[in-house]
Protein backbone atom coordinates (compact mmCIF):
# COMPACT_ATOMS: atom_id res chain seq x y z
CA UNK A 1 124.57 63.47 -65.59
CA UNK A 2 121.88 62.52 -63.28
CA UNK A 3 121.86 59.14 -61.10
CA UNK A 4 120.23 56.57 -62.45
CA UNK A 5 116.44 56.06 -61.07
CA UNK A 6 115.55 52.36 -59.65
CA UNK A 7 112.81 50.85 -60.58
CA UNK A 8 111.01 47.94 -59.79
CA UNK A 9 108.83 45.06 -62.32
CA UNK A 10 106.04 44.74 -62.37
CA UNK A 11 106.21 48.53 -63.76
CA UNK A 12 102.88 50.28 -62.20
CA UNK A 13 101.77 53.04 -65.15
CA UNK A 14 102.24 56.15 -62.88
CA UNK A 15 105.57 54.91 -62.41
CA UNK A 16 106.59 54.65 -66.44
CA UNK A 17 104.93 58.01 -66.65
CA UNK A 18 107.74 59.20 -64.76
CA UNK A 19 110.13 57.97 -67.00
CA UNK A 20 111.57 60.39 -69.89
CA UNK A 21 113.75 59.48 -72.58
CA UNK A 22 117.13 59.77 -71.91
CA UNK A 23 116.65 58.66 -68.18
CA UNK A 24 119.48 56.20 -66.65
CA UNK A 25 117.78 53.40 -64.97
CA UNK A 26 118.13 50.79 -62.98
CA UNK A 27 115.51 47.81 -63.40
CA UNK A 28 115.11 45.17 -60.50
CA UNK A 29 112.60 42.60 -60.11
CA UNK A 30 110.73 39.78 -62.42
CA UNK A 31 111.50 40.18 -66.39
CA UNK A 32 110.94 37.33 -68.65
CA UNK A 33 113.40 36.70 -71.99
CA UNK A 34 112.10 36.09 -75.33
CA UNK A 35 113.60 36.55 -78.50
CA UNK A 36 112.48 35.95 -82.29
CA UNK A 37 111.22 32.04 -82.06
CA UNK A 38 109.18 32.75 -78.94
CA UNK A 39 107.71 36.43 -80.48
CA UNK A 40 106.82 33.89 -83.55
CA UNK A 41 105.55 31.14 -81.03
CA UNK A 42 103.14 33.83 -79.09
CA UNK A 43 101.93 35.26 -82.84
CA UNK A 44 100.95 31.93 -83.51
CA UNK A 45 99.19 31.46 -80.65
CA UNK A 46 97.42 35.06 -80.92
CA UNK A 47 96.49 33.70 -84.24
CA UNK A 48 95.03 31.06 -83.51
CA UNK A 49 93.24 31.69 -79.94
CA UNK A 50 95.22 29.93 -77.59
CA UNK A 51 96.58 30.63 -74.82
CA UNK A 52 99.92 32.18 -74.30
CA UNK A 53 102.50 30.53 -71.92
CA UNK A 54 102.00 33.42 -69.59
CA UNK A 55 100.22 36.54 -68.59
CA UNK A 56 102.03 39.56 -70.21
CA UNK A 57 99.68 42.64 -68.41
CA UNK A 58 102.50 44.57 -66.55
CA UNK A 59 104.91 42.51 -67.12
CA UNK A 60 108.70 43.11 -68.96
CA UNK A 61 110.40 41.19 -71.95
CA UNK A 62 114.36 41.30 -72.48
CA UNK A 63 115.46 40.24 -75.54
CA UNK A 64 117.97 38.01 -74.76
CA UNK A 65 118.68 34.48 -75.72
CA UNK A 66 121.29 33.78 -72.86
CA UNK A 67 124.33 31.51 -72.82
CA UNK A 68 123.93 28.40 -70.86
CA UNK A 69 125.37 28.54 -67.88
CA UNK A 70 128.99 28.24 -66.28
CA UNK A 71 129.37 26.08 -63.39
CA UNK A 72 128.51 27.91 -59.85
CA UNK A 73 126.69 30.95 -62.21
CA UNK A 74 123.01 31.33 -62.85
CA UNK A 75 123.03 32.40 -66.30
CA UNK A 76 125.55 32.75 -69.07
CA UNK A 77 125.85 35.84 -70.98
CA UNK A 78 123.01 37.88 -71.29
CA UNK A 79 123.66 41.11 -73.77
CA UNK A 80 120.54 42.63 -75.63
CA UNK A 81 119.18 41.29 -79.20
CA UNK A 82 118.56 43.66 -81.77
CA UNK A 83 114.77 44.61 -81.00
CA UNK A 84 113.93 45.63 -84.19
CA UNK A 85 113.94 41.47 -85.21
CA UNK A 86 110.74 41.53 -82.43
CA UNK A 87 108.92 44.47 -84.19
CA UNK A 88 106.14 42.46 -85.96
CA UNK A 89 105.07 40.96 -83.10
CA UNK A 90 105.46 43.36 -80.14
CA UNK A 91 102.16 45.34 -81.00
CA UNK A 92 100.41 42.69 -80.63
CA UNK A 93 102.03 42.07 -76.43
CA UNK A 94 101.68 45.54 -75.72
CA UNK A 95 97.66 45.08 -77.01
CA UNK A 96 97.59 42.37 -74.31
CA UNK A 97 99.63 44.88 -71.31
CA UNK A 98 103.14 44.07 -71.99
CA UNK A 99 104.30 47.34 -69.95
CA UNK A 100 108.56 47.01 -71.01
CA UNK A 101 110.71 45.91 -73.25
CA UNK A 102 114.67 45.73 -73.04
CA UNK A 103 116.71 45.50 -76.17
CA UNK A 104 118.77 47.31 -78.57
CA UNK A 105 118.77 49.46 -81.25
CA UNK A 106 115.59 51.32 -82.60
CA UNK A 107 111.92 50.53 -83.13
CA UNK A 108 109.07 51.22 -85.65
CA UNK A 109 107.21 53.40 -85.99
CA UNK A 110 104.22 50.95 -85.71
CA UNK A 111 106.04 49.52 -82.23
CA UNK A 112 106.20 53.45 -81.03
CA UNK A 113 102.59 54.16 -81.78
CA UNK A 114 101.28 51.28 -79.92
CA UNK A 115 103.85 51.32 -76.86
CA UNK A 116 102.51 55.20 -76.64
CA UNK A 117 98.78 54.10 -77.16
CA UNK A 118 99.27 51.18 -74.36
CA UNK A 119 101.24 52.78 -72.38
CA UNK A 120 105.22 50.32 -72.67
CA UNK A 121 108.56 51.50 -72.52
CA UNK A 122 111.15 50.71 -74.52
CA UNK A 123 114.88 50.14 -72.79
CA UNK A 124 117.95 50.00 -74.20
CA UNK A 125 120.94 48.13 -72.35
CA UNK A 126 124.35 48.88 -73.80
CA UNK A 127 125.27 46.08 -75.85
CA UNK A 128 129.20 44.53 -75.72
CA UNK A 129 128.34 44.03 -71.67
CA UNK A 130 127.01 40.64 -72.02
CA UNK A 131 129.26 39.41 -69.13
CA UNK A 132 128.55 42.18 -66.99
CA UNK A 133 124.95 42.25 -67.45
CA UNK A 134 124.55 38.89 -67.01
CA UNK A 135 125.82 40.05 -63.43
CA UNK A 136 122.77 41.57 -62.77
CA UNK A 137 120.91 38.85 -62.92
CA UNK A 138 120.55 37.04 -59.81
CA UNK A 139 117.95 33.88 -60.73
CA UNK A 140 116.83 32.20 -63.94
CA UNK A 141 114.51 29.29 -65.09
CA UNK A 142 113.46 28.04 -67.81
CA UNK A 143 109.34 28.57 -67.85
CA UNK A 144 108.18 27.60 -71.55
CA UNK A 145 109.43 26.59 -75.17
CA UNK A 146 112.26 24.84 -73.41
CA UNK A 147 113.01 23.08 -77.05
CA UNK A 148 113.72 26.54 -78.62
CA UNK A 149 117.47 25.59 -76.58
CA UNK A 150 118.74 29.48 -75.65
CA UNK A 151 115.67 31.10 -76.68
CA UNK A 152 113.19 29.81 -74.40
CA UNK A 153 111.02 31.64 -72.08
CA UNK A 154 113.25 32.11 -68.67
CA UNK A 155 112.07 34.09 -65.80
CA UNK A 156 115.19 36.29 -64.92
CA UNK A 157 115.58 38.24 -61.42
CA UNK A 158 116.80 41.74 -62.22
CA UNK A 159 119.16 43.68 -59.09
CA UNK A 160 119.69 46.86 -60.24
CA UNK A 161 120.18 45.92 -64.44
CA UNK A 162 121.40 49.14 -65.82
CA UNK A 163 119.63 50.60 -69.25
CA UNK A 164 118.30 53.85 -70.51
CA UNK A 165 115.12 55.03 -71.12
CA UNK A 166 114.64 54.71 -75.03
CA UNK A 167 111.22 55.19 -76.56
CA UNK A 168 108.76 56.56 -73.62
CA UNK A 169 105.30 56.94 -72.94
CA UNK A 170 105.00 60.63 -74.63
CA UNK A 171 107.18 59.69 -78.02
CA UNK A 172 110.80 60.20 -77.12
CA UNK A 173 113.03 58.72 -78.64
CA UNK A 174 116.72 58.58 -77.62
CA UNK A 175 117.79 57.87 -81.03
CA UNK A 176 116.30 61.00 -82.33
CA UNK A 177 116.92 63.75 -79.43
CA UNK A 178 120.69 62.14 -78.32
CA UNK A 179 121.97 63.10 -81.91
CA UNK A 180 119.77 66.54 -81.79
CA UNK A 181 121.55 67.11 -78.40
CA UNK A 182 124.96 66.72 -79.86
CA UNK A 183 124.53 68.62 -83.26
CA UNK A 184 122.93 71.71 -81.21
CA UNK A 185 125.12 71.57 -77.93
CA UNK A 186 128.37 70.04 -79.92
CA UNK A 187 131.24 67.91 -77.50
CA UNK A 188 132.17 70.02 -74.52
């Protein structure tokens, strides 16, 4: 197994052309949370022309709606949401330059198409590691929908947040060729 690559947000294209599915990586930089009320929020606001609570060209969503806070910490746990709850909204993110997402599980097929016609990326971090990942996370603030309670809009700092490369820019999928790997190569 290869080490993991670092990256850093705001993800520059050439860079997530780089990326393969499969790939360990570690993210670092700005990445902003949002989870099913906020997707439904931005929809909304798609729908009905006005403006979104911030700029998503380049930028990264987790899905995470994060524990508050222990005393002397800067987040609570953080462990991934099941992406596929975000899938009828993301296409319309990615339209505007949403360049990553971080979740778990799989996507559409309709999320696939447009993260390959838009160039996004779709990570997965390993879910049970809330505690662990929320480690990785060095800042957080609350920056819109603070009523939504957990599932507001926070600005995270990401130092070296591990995930894999899930869905990338050319169509791989790691749910499709990890399985393939395993019924052609079988356990060592």
């Amino acid at each position: 197994m290869s080490e993991p690559r670092r990256i850093t947000t705001p993800f520059e294209p050439a860079k997530l052309a780089e990326l393969r599915s499969g790939d360990s990586v570690l993210i670092s930089g700005v990445v902003f949370s949002a989870r099913d009320a906020a997707h439904a929020r931005f929809a909304e606001a798609i729908a009905a022309g006005e403006p979104l609570p911030m700029d998503f060209a380049g930028q990264t969503i987790y899905f995470v709606g994060p524990t508050p806070a222990r005393p002397g910490h800067v987040i609570g746990s953080a462990g991934p949401t099941t992406a596929s709850r975000m899938d009828p909204f993301s296409p319309l993110l990615i339209e505007r330059g949403l360049r990553g997402m971080i979740g778990k599980g799989r996507r559409s097929q309709a999320v696939r198409d447009s993260m390959t016609t838009h160039g996004c990326v779709y990570f997965g971090a390993v879910e049970g590691t809330a505690a662990l990942l929320s480690q990785r996370i060095t800042a957080s603030e609350v920056i819109a929908y603070d009523d939504l309670g957990t599932e507001a809009i926070h600005r995270l700092v990401f130092e070296d947040f591990p995930a894999y490369v899930v869905n990338d820019l050319y169509g791989g999928d790691l749910y499709e060729s990890g399985p393939a790997q395993w019924r052609t190569a079988g356990p060592a």
